[in-house]
Protein backbone atom coordinates (compact mmCIF):
# COMPACT_ATOMS: atom_id res chain seq x y z
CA UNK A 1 84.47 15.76 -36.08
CA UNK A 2 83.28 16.48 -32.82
CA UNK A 3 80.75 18.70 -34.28
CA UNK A 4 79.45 16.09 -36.23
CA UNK A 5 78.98 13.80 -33.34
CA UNK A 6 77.07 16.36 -31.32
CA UNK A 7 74.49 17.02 -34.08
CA UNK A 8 73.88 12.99 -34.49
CA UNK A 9 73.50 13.33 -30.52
CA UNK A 10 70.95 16.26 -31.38
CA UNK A 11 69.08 14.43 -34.29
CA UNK A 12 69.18 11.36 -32.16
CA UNK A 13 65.14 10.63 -31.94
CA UNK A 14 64.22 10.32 -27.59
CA UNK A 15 63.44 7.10 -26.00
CA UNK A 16 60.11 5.88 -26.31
CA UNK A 17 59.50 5.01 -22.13
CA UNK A 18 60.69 8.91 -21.87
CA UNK A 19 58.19 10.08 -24.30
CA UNK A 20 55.23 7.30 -22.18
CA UNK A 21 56.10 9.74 -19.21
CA UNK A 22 56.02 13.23 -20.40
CA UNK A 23 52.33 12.17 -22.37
CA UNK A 24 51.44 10.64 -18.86
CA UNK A 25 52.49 13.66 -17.05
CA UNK A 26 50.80 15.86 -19.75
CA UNK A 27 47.33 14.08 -18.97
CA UNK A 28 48.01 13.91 -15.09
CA UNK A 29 48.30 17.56 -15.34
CA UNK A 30 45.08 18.45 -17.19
CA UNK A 31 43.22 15.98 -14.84
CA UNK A 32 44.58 18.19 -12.22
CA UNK A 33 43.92 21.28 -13.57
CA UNK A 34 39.90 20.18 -14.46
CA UNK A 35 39.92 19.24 -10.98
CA UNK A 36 40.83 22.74 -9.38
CA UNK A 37 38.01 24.87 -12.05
CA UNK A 38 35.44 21.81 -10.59
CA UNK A 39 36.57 22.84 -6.98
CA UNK A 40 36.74 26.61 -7.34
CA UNK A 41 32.90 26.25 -9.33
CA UNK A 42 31.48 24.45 -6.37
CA UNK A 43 33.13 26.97 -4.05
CA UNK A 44 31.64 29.83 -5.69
CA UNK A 45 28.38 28.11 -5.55
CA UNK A 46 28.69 27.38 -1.78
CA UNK A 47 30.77 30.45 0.03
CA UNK A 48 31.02 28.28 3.32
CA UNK A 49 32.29 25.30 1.53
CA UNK A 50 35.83 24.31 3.79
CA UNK A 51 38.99 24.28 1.66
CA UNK A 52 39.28 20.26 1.68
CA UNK A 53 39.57 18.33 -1.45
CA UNK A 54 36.45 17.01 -2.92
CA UNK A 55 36.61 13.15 -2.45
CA UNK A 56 34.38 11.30 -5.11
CA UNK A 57 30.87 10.00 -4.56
CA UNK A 58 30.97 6.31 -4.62
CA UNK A 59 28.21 3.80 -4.89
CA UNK A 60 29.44 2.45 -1.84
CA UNK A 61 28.86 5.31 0.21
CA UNK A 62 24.98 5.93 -0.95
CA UNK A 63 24.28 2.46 -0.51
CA UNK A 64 25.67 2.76 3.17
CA UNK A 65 23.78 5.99 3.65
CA UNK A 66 20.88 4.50 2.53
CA UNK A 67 20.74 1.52 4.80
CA UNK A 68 21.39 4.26 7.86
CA UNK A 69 17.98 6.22 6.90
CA UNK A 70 16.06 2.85 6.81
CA UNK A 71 17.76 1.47 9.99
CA UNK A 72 16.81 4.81 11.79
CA UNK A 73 13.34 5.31 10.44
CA UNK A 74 12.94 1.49 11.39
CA UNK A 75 13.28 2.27 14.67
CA UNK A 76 11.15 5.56 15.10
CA UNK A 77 14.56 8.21 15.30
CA UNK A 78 15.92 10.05 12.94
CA UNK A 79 20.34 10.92 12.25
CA UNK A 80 19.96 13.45 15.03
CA UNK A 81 17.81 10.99 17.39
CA UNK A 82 18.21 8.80 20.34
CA UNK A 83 18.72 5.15 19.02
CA UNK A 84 20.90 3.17 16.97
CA UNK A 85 22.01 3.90 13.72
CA UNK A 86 23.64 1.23 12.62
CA UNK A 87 22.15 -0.38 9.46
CA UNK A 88 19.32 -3.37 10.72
CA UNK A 89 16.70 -5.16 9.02
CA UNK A 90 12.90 -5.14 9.62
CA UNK A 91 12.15 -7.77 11.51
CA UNK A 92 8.75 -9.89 11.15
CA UNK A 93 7.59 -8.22 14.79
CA UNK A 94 8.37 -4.78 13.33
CA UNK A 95 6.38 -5.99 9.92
CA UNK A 96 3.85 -7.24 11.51
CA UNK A 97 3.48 -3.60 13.95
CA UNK A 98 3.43 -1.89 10.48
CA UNK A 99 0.80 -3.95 9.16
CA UNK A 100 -1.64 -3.20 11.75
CA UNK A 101 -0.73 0.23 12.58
CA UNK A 102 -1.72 1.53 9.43
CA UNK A 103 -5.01 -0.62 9.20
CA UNK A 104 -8.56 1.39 8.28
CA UNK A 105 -6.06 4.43 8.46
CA UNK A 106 -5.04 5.98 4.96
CA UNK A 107 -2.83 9.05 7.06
CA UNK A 108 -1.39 6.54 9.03
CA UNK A 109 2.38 5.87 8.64
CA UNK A 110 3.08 2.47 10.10
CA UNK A 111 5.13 4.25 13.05
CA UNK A 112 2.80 3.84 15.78
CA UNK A 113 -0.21 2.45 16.77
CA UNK A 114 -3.86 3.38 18.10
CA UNK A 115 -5.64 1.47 20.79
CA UNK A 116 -8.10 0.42 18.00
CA UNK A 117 -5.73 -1.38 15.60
CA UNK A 118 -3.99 -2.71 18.73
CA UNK A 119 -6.71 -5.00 20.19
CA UNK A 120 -7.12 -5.92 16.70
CA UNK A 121 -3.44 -7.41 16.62
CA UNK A 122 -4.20 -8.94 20.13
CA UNK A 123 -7.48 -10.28 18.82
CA UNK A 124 -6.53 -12.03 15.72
CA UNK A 125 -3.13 -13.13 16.58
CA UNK A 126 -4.54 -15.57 19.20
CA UNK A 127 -3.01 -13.14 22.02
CA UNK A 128 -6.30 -13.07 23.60
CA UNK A 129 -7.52 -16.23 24.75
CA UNK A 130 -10.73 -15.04 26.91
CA UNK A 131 -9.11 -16.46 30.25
CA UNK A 132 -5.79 -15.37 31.33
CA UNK A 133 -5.88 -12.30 28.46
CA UNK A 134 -9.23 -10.77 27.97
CA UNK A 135 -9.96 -7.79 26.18
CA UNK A 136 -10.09 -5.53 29.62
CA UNK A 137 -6.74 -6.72 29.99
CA UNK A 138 -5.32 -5.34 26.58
CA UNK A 139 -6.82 -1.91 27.38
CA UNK A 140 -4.86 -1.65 30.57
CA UNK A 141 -1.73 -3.03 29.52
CA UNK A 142 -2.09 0.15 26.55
CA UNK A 143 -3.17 2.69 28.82
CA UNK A 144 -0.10 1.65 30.91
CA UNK A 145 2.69 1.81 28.61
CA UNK A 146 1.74 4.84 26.38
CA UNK A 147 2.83 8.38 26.89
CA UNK A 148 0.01 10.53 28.98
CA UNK A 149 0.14 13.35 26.39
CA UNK A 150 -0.51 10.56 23.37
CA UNK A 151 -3.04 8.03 21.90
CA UNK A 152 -0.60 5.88 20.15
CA UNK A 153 2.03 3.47 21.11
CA UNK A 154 5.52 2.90 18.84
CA UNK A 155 7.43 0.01 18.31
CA UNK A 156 9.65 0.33 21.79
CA UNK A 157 6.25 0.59 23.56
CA UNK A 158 4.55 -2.02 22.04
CA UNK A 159 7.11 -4.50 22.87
CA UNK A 160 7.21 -3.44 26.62
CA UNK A 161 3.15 -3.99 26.19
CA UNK A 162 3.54 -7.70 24.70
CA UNK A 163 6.24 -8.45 27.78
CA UNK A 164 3.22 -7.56 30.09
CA UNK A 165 0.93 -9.72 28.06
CA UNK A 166 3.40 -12.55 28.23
CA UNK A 167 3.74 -12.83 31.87
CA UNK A 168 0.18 -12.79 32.36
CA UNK A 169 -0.47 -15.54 29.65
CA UNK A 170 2.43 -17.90 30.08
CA UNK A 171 2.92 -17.57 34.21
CA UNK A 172 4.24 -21.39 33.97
CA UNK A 173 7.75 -19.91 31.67
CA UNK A 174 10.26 -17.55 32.68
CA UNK A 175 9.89 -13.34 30.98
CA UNK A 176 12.02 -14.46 27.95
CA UNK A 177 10.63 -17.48 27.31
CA UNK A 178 7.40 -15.93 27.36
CA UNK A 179 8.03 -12.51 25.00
CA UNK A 180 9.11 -15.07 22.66
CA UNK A 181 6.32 -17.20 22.50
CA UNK A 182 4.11 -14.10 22.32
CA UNK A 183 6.10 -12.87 19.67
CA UNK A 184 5.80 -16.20 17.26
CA UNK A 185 1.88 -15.63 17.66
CA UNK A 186 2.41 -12.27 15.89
CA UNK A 187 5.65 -12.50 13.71
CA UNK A 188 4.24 -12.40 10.25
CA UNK A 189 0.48 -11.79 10.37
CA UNK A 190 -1.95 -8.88 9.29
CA UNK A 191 -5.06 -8.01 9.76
CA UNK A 192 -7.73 -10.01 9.11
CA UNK A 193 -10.51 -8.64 6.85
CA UNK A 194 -13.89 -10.10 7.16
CA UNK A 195 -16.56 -11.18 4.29
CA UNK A 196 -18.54 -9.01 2.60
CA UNK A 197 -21.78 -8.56 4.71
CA UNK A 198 -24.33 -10.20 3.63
CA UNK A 199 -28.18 -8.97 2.72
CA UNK A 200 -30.21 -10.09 5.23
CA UNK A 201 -33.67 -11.18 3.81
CA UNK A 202 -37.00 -9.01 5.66
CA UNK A 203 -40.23 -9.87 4.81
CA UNK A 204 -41.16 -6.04 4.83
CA UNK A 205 -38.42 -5.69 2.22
CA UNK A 206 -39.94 -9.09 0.33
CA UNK A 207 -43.36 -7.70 0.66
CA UNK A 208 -42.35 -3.94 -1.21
CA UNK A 209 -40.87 -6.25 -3.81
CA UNK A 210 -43.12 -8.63 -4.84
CA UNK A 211 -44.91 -7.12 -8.34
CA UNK A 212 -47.34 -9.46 -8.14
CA UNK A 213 -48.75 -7.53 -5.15
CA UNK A 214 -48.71 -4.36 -7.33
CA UNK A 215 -51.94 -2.70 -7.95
CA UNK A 216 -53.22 0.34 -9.81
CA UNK A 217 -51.04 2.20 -12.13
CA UNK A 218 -47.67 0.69 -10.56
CA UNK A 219 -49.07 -2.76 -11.98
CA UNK A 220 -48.82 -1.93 -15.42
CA UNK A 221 -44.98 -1.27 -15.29
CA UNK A 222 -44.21 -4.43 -15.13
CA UNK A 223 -44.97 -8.02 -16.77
CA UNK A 224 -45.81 -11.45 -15.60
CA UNK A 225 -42.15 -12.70 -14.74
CA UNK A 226 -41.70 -9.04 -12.54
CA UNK A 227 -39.33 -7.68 -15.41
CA UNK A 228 -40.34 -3.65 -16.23
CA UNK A 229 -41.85 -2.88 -19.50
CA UNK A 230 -39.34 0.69 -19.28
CA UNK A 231 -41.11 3.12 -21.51
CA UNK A 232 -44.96 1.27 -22.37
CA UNK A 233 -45.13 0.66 -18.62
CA UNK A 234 -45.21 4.47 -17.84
CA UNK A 235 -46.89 6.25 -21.06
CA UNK A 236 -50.16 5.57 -22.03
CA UNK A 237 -50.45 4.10 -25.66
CA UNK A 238 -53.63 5.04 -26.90
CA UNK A 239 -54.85 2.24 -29.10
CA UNK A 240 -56.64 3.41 -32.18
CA UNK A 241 -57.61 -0.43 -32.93
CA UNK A 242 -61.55 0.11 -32.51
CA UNK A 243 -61.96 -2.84 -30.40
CA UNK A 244 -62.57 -3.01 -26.81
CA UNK A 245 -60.10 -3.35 -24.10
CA UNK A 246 -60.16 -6.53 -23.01
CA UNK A 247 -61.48 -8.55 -26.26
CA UNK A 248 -59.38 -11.58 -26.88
CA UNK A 249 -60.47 -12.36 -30.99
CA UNK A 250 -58.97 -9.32 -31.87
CA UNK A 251 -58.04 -10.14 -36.17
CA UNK A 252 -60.66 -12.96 -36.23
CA UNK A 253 -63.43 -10.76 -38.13
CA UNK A 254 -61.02 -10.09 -41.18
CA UNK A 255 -59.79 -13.77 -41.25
CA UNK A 256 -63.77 -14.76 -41.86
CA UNK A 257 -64.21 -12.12 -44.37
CA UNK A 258 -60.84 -11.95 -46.36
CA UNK A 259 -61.34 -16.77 -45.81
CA UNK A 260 -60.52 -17.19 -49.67
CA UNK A 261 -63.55 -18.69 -52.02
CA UNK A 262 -61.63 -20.91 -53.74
CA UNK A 263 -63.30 -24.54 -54.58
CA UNK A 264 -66.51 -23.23 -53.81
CA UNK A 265 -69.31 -24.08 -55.82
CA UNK A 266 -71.10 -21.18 -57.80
């Protein structure tokens, strides 16, 4: 009898949660295992590759490293560089720099600034006003803040050049007060681009272009209203008509003679 018992105990099918854990296990396992071939791949690949685990690449992470790169190249450094790295946003004095840094400049890359494009900036933001800023007075405030070795001016040095402006412009308001009023006057503009220029009528021009003055040969390329005949205008047509150049009742002869007789009396 007892052997009886212990084969029912044998044939007795396994609980259900126990067989959940061993399939569970089973799958853990292979994850594992695919992990370590991944690992020792990228370690063949890369020799000096440390022994730590692989983490996985989240979205998260790009997204962060992204906004770093555009912080940093936002403010003229790079990962390595002097500045901050932590993730900003362009501001509309930093859009506006951009703007006219790269002006009439196709190589330019918005990162600095020549002395061109910056009395431009001064000029049609309203930062010159022809008494206490004059254009003399932009030159020297550039010449002052930029490197010796360099033409241009970045970001950091165009700021310090606008605080110079502003004390000079607004002597009345404290050096805050003033950057910041200087800095609405710029915050979201560009360049302005004049009109198209404009022909400018000369009577020597008018005088070359008037057909009606033409004489000679050049005459006969064009017609009474001024508009070219093209092709009759420069080849001479010889006219095989018979009558003289010049003779206005050309056809009139043959309408006499060919006049028809009808109702005529015999």
């Amino acid at each position: 009898m007892g052997t009886a018992e212990s084969t029912k105990r044998k044939q007795k099918p396994a609980n259900p949660s126990t067989t959940q854990r061993e399939a569970n296990s089973c799958t853990s396992m292979a994850d594992h295992k695919d992990n370590i071939d991944d690992f020792k791949v990228q370690t063949a690949k890369h020799p000096n590759m440390s022994s730590a685990p692989l983490r996985p690449h989240s979205d998260t992470q790009s997204k962060d490293r992204t906004s770093k790169r555009l912080s940093t190249e936002s403010n003229g450094t790079s990962d390595g560089g002097v500045g901050s790295s932590t993730p900003v946003e362009v501001t509309a004095l930093e859009e506006s720099f951009r703007r006219f840094a790269i002006h009439g400049d196709t190589r330019a890359t918005g990162k600095d600034m020549h002395g061109k494009n910056w009395s431009k900036l001064c000029k049609d933001c309203g930062v010159i006003d022809g008494k206490n800023i004059t254009l003399t007075d932009v030159d020297i405030v550039f010449s002052k803040v930029k490197k010796k070795s360099c033409r241009t001016i970045t970001f950091d040095e165009f700021k310090m050049a606008l605080g110079e402006l502003a004390r000079k412009k607004y002597k009345e308001k404290s050096g805050e007060e003033a950057e910041a009023e200087v800095f609405k006057l710029i915050e979201g503009k560009a360049p302005i681009i004049a009109g198209v220029t404009r022909a400018v009528a000369s009577p020597t021009v008018s005088r070359l272009t008037d057909t009606t003055k033409f004489t000679g040969s050049h005459k006969e390329r064009f017609d009474d209203t001024g508009r070219g005949k093209g092709k009759a205008g420069r080849v001479d047509v010889v006219d095989t008509s018979g009558y003289v150049s010049g003779y206005k009742h050309q056809g009139s002869y043959e309408k006499k003679v060919n006049k028809p007789t009808a109702g005529r009396p015999m």
